[in-house]
N, C-alpha and C. Protein backbone atom coordinates (compact mmCIF):
# COMPACT_ATOMS: atom_id res chain seq x y z
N UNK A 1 0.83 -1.18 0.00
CA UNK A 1 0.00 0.00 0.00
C UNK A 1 0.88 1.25 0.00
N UNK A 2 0.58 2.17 -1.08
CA UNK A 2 1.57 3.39 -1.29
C UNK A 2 1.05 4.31 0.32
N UNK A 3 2.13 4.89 1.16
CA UNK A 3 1.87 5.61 1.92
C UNK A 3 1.51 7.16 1.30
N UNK A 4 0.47 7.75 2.02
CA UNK A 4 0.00 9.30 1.77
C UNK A 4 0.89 9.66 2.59
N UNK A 5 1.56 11.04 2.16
CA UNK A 5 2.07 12.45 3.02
C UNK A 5 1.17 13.36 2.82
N UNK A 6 1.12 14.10 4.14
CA UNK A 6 0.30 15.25 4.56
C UNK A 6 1.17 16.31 3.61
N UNK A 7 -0.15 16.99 3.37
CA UNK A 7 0.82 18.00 2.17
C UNK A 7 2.12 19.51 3.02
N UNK A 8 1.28 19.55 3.76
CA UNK A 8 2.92 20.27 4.90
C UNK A 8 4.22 19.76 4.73
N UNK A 9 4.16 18.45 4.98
CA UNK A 9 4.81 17.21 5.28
C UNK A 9 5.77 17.51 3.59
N UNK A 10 5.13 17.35 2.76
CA UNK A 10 5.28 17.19 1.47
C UNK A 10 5.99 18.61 1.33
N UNK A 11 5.75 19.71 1.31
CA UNK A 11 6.31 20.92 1.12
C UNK A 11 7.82 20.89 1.88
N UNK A 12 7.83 20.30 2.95
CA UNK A 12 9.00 20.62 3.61
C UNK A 12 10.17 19.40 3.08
N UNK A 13 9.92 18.30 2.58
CA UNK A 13 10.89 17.63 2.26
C UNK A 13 10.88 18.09 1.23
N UNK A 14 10.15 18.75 -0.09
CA UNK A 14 10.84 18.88 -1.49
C UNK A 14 11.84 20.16 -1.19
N UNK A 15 11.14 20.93 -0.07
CA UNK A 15 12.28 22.28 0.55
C UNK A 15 13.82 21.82 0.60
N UNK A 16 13.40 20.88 1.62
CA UNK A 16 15.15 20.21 1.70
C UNK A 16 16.01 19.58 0.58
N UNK A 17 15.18 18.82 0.43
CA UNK A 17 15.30 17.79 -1.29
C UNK A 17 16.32 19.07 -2.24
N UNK A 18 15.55 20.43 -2.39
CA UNK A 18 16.05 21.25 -3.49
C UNK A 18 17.09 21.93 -2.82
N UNK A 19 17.27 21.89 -1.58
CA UNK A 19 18.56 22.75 -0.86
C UNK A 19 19.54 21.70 -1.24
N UNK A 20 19.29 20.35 -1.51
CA UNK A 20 20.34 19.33 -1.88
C UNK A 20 20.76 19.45 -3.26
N UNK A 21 19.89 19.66 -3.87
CA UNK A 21 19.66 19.30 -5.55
C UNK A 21 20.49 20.44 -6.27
N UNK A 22 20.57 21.38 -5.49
CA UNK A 22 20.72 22.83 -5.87
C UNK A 22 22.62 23.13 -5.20
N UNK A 23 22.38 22.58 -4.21
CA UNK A 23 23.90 22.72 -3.78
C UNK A 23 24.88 21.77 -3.96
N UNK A 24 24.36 20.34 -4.87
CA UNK A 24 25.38 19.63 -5.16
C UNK A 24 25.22 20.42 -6.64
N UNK A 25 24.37 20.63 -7.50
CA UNK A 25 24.35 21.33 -8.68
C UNK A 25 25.58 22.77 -9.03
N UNK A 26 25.62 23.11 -7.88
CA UNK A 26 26.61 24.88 -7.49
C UNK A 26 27.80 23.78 -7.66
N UNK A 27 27.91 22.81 -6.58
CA UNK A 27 29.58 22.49 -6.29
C UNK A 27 30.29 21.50 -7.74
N UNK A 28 29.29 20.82 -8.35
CA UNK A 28 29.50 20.23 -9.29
C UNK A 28 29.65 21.61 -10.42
N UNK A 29 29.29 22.10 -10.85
CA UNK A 29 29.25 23.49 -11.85
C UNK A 29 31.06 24.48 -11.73
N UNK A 30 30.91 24.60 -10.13
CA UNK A 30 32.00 25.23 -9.70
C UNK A 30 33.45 24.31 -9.62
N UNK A 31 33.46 23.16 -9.88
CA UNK A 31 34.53 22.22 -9.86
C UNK A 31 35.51 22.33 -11.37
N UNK A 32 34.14 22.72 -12.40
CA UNK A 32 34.95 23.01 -13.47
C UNK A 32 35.86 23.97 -13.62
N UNK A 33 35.47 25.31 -13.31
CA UNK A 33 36.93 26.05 -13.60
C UNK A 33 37.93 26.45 -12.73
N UNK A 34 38.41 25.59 -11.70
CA UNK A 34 38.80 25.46 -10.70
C UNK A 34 39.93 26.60 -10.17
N UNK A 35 40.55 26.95 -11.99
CA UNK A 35 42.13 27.74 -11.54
C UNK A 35 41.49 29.22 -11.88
N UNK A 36 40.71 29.44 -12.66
CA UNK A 36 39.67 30.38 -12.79
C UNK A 36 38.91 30.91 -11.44
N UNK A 37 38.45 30.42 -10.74
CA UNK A 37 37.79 30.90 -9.08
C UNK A 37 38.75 30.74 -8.58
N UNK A 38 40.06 30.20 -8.38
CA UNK A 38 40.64 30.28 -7.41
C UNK A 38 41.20 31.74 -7.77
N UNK A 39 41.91 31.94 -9.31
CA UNK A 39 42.37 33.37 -9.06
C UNK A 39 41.80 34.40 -9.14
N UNK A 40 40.40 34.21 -8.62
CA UNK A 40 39.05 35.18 -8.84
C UNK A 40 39.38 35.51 -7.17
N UNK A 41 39.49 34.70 -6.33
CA UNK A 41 39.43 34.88 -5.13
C UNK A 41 40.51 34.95 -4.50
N UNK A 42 42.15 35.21 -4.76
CA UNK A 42 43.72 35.42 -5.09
C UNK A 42 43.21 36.98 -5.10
N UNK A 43 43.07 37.38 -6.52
CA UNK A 43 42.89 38.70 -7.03
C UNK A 43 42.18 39.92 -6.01
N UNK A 44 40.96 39.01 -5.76
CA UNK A 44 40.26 40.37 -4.62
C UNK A 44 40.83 40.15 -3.59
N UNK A 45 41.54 39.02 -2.80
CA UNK A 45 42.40 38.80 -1.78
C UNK A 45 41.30 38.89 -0.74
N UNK A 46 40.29 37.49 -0.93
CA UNK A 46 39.48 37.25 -0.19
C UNK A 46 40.38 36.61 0.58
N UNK A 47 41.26 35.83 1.14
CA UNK A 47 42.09 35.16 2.48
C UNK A 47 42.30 36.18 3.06
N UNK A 48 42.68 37.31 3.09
CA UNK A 48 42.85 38.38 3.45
C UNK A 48 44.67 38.10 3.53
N UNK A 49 45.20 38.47 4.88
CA UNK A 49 46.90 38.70 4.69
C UNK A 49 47.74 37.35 5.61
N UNK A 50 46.70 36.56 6.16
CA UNK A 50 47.00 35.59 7.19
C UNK A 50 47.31 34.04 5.95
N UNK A 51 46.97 33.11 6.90
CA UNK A 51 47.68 31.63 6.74
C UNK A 51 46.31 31.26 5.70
N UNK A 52 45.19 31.84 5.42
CA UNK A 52 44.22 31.81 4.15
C UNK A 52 44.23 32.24 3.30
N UNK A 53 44.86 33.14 3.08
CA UNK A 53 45.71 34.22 1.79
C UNK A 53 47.11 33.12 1.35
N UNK A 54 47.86 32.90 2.35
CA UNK A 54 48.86 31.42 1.95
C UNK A 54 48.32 30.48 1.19
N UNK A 55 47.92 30.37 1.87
CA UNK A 55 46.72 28.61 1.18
C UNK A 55 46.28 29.29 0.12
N UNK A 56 45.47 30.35 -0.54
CA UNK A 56 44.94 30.26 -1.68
C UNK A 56 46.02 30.46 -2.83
N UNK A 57 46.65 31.35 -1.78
CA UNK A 57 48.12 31.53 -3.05
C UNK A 57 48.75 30.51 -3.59
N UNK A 58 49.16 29.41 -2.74
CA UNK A 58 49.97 28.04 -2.83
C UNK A 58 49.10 27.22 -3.53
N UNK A 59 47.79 27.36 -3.13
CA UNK A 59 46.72 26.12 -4.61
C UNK A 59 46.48 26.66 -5.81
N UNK A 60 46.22 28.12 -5.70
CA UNK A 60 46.02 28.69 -6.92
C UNK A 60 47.61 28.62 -8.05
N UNK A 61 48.75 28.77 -7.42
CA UNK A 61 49.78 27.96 -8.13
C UNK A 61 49.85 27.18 -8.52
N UNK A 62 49.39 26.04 -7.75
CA UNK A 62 49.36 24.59 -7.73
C UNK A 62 48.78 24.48 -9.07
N UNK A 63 47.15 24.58 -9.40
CA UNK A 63 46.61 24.42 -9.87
C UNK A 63 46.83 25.46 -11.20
N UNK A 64 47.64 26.37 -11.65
CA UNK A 64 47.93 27.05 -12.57
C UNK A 64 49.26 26.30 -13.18
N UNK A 65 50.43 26.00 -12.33
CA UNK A 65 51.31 25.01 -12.93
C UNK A 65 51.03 23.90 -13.19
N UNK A 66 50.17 22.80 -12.38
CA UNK A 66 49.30 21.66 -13.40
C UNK A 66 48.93 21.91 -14.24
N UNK A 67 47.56 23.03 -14.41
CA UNK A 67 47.58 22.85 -16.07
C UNK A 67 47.96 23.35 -16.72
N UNK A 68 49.17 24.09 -16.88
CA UNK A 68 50.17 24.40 -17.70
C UNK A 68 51.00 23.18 -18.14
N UNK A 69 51.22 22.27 -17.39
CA UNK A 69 52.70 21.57 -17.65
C UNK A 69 51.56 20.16 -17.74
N UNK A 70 50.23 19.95 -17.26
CA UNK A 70 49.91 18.60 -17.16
C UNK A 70 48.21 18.83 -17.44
N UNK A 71 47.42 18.82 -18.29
CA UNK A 71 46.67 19.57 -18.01
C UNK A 71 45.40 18.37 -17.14
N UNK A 72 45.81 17.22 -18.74
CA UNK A 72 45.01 16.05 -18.63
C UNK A 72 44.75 15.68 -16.94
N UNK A 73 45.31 16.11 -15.73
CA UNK A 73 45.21 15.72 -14.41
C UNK A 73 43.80 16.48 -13.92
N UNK A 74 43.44 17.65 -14.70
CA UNK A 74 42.50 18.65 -14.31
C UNK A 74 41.05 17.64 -14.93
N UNK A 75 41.05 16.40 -15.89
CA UNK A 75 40.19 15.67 -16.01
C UNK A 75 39.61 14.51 -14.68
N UNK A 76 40.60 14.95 -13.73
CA UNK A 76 40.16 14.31 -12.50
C UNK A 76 39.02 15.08 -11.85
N UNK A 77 38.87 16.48 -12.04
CA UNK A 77 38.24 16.90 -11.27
C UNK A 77 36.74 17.35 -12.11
N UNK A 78 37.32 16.97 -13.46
CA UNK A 78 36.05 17.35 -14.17
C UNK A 78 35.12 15.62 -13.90
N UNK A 79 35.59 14.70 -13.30
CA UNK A 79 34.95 13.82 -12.94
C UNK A 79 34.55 14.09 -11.74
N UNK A 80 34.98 14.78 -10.77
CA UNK A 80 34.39 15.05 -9.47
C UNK A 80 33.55 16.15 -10.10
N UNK A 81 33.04 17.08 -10.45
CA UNK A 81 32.28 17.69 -11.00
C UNK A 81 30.37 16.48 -11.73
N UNK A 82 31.60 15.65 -12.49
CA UNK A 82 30.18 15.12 -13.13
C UNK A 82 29.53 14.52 -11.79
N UNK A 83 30.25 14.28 -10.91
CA UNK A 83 29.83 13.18 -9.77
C UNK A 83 28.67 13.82 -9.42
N UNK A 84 28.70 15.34 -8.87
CA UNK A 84 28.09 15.89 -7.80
C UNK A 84 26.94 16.25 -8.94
N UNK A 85 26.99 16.52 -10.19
CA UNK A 85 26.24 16.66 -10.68
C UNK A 85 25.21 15.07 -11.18
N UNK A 86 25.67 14.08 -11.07
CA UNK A 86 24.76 13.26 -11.28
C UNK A 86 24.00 12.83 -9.60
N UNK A 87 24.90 13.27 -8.67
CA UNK A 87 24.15 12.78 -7.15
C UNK A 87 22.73 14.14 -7.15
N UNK A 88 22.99 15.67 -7.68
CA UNK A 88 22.10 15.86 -7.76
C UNK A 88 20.76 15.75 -8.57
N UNK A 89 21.29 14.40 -9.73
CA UNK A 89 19.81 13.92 -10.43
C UNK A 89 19.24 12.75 -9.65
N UNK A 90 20.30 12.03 -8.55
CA UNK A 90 20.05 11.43 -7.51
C UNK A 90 18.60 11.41 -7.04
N UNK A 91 18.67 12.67 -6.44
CA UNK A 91 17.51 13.10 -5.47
C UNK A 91 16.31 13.61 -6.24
N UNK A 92 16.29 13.68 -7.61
CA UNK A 92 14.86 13.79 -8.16
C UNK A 92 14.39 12.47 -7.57
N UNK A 93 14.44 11.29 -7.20
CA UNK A 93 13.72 10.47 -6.54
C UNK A 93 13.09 10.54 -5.43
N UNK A 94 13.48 11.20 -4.76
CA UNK A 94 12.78 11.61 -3.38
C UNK A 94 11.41 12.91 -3.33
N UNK A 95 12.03 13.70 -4.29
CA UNK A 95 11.29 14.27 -4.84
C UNK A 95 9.85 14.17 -5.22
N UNK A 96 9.75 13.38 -6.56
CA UNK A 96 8.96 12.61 -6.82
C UNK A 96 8.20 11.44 -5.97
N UNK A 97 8.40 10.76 -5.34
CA UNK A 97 8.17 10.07 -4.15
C UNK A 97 8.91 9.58 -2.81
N UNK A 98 8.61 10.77 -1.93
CA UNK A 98 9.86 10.47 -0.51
C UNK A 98 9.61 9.28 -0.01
N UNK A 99 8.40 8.50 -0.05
CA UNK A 99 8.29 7.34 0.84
C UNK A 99 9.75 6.10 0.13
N UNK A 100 9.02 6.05 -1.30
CA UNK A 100 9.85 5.37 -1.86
C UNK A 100 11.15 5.29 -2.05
N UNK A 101 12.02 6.48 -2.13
CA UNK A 101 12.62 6.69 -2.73
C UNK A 101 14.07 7.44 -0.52
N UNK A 102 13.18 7.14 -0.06
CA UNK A 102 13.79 7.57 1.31
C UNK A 102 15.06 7.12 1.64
N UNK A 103 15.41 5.71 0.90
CA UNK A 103 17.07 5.59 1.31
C UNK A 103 17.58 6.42 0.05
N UNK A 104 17.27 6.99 -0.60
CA UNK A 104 18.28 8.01 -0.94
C UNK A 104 18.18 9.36 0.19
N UNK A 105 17.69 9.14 0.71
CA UNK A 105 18.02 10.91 1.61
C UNK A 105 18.85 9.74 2.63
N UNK A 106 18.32 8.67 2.92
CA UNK A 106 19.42 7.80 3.78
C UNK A 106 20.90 7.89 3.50
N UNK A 107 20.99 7.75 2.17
CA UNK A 107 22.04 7.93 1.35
C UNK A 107 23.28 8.81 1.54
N UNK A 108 21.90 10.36 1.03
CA UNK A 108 22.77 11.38 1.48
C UNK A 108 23.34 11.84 2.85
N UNK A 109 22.66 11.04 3.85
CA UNK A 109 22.97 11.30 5.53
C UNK A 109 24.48 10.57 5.68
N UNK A 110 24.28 9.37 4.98
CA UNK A 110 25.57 8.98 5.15
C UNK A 110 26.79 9.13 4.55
N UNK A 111 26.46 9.59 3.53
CA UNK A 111 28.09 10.43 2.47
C UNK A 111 28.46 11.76 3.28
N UNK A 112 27.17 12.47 3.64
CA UNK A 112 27.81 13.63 4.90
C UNK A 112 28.55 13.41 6.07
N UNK A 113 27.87 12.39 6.34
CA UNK A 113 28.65 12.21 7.75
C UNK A 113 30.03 11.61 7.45
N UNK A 114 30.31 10.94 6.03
CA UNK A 114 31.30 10.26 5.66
C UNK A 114 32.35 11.08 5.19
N UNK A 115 31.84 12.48 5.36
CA UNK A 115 32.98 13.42 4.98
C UNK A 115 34.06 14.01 5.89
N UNK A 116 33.23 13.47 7.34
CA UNK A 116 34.60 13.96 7.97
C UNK A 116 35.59 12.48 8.33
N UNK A 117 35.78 11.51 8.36
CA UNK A 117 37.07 10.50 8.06
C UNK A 117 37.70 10.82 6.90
N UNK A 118 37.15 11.23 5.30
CA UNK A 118 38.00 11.65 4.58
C UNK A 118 38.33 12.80 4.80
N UNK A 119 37.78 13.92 5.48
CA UNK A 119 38.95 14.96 5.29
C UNK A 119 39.95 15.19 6.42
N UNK A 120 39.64 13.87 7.33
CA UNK A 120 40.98 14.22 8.02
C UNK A 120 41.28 13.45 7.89
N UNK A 121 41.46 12.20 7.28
CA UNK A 121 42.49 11.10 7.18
C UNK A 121 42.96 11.51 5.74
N UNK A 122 42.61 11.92 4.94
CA UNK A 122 42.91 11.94 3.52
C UNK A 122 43.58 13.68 3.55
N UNK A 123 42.77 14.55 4.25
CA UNK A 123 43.32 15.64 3.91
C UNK A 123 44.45 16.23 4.81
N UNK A 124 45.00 14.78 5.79
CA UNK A 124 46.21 15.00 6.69
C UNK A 124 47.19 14.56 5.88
N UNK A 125 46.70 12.89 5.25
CA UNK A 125 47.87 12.43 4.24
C UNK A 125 48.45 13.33 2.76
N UNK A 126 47.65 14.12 2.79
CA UNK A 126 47.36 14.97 1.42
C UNK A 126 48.27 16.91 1.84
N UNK A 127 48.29 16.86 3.18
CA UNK A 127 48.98 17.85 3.84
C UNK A 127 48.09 19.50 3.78
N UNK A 128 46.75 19.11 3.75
CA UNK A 128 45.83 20.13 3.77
C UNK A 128 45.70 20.70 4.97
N UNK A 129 45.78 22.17 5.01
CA UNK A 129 45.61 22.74 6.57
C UNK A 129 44.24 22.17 7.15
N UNK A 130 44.23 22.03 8.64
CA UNK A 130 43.23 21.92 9.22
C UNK A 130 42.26 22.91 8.85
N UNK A 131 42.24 24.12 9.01
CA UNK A 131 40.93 24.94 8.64
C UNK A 131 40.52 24.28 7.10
N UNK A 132 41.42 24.15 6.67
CA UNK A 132 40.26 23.68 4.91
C UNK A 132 39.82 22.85 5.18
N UNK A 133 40.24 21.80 6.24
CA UNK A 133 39.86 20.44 6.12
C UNK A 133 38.59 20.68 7.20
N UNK A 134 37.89 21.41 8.22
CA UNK A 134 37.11 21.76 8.67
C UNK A 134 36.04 22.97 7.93
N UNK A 135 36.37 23.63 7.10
CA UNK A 135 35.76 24.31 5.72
C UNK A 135 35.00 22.31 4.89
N UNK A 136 35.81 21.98 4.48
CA UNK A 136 35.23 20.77 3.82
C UNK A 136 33.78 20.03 4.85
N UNK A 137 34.08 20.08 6.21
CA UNK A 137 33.59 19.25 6.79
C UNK A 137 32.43 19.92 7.33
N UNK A 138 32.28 21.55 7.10
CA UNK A 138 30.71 22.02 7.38
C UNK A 138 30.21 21.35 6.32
N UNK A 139 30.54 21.15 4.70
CA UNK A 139 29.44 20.35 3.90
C UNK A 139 28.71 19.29 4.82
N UNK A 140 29.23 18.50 4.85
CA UNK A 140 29.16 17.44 5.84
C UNK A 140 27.85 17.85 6.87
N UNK A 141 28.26 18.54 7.60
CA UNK A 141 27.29 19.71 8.47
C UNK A 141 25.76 20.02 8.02
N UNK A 142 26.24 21.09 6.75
CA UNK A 142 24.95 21.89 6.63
C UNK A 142 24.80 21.09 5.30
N UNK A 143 25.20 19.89 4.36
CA UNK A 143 24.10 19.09 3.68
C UNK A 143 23.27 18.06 4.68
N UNK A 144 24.00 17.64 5.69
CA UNK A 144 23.29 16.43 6.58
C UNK A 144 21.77 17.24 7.65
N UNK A 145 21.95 18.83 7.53
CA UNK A 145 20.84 19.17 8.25
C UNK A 145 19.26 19.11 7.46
N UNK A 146 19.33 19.67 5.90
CA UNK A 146 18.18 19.71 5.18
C UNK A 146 17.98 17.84 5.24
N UNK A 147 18.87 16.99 5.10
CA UNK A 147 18.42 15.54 5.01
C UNK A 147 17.82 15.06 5.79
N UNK A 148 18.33 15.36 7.23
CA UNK A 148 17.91 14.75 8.48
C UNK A 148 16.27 15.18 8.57
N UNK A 149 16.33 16.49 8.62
CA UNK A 149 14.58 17.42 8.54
C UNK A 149 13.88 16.35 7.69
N UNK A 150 14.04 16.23 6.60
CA UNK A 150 13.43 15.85 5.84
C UNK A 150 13.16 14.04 5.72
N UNK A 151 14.10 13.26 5.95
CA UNK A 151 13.88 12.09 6.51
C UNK A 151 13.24 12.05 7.74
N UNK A 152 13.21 13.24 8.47
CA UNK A 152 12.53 12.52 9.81
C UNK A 152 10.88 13.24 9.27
N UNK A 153 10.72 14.14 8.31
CA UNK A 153 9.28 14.57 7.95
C UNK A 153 8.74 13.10 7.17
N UNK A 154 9.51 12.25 6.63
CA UNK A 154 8.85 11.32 5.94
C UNK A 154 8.59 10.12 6.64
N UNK A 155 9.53 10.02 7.89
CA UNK A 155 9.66 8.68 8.82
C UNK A 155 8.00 9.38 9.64
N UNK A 156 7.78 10.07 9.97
CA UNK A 156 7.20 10.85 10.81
C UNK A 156 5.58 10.93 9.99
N UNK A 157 5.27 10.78 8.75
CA UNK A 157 4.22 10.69 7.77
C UNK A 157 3.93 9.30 7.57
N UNK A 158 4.90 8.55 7.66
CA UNK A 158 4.36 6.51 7.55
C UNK A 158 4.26 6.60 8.51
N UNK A 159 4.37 7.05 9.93
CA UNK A 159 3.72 6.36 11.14
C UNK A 159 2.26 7.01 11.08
N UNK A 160 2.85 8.08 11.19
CA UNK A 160 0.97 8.55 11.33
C UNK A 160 -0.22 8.15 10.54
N UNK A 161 0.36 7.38 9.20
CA UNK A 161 -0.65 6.96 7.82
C UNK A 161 -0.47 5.49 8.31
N UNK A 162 0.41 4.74 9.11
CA UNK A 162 0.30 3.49 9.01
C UNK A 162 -1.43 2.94 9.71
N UNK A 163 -1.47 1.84 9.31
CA UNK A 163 -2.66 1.59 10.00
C UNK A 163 -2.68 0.30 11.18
């Protein structure tokens, strides 16, 4: 028997659903021109004069002498790009039907929370400052809050419809 959601119920998970859909859509979009935003944000000297002004200076190099001398390596990230952009065609399923489709917001609870072992085991071996690697790990944070809302609006709609 297909479960009914109360239409409240229904408004607030497609709310969350599109805060997902929409912000893996930005990070996947923004992955492409990677040496391009970084010296967008170099230039206005958003780090300001401290150890975040370092860091952007030292990647924005990074990533300007790769693809100068290597470029084909920058096809790594145009695959992390397609990624985030196909996890956000992901969640048109939930969308379309949250009952059904609920271990994908399961899904997404657990790749968030799965972001902080990689960025400190990976972004210690990788020699990333702690603040980026805690910058990485609000994703983690503020994608796992619209999921949680919203899985518990749908866990919270089959009890009340169960019979």
């Amino acid at each position: 028997m297909r479960q009914k959601i109360e239409a409240h119920s229904i408004i607030i998970i497609r709310r969350c659903i599109w805060l997902i859909i929409i912000g893996l859509t930005i990070s996947g979009i923004t992955a492409f021109p990677l040496q391009t935003e970084i010296g967008y944000l170099v230039k206005l000297g958003l780090g300001g004069t401290g150890i975040v002004n370092n860091w952007l200076n030292t990647v924005y190099l990074a990533v300007k002498t790769t693809n100068h001398n290597y470029p084909y390596l920058s096809y790594g990230t145009d695959w992390l790009a397609f990624a985030h952009l196909m996890l956000a065609v992901l969640f048109i399923g939930p969308l379309r039907d949250p009952v059904k489709n609920i271990w994908i917001i399961e899904f997404g609870i657990i790749a968030c929370i799965l972001i902080f072992p990689l960025a400190f085991i990976a972004g210690s071996i990788r020699g990333i400052p702690i603040f980026w690697r805690l910058i990485d790990c609000s994703f983690g944070v503020f994608g796992s809050l619209p999921l949680i809302i919203a899985y518990m609006s749908v866990k919270k709609s089959i009890k009340i419809h169960q019979i």
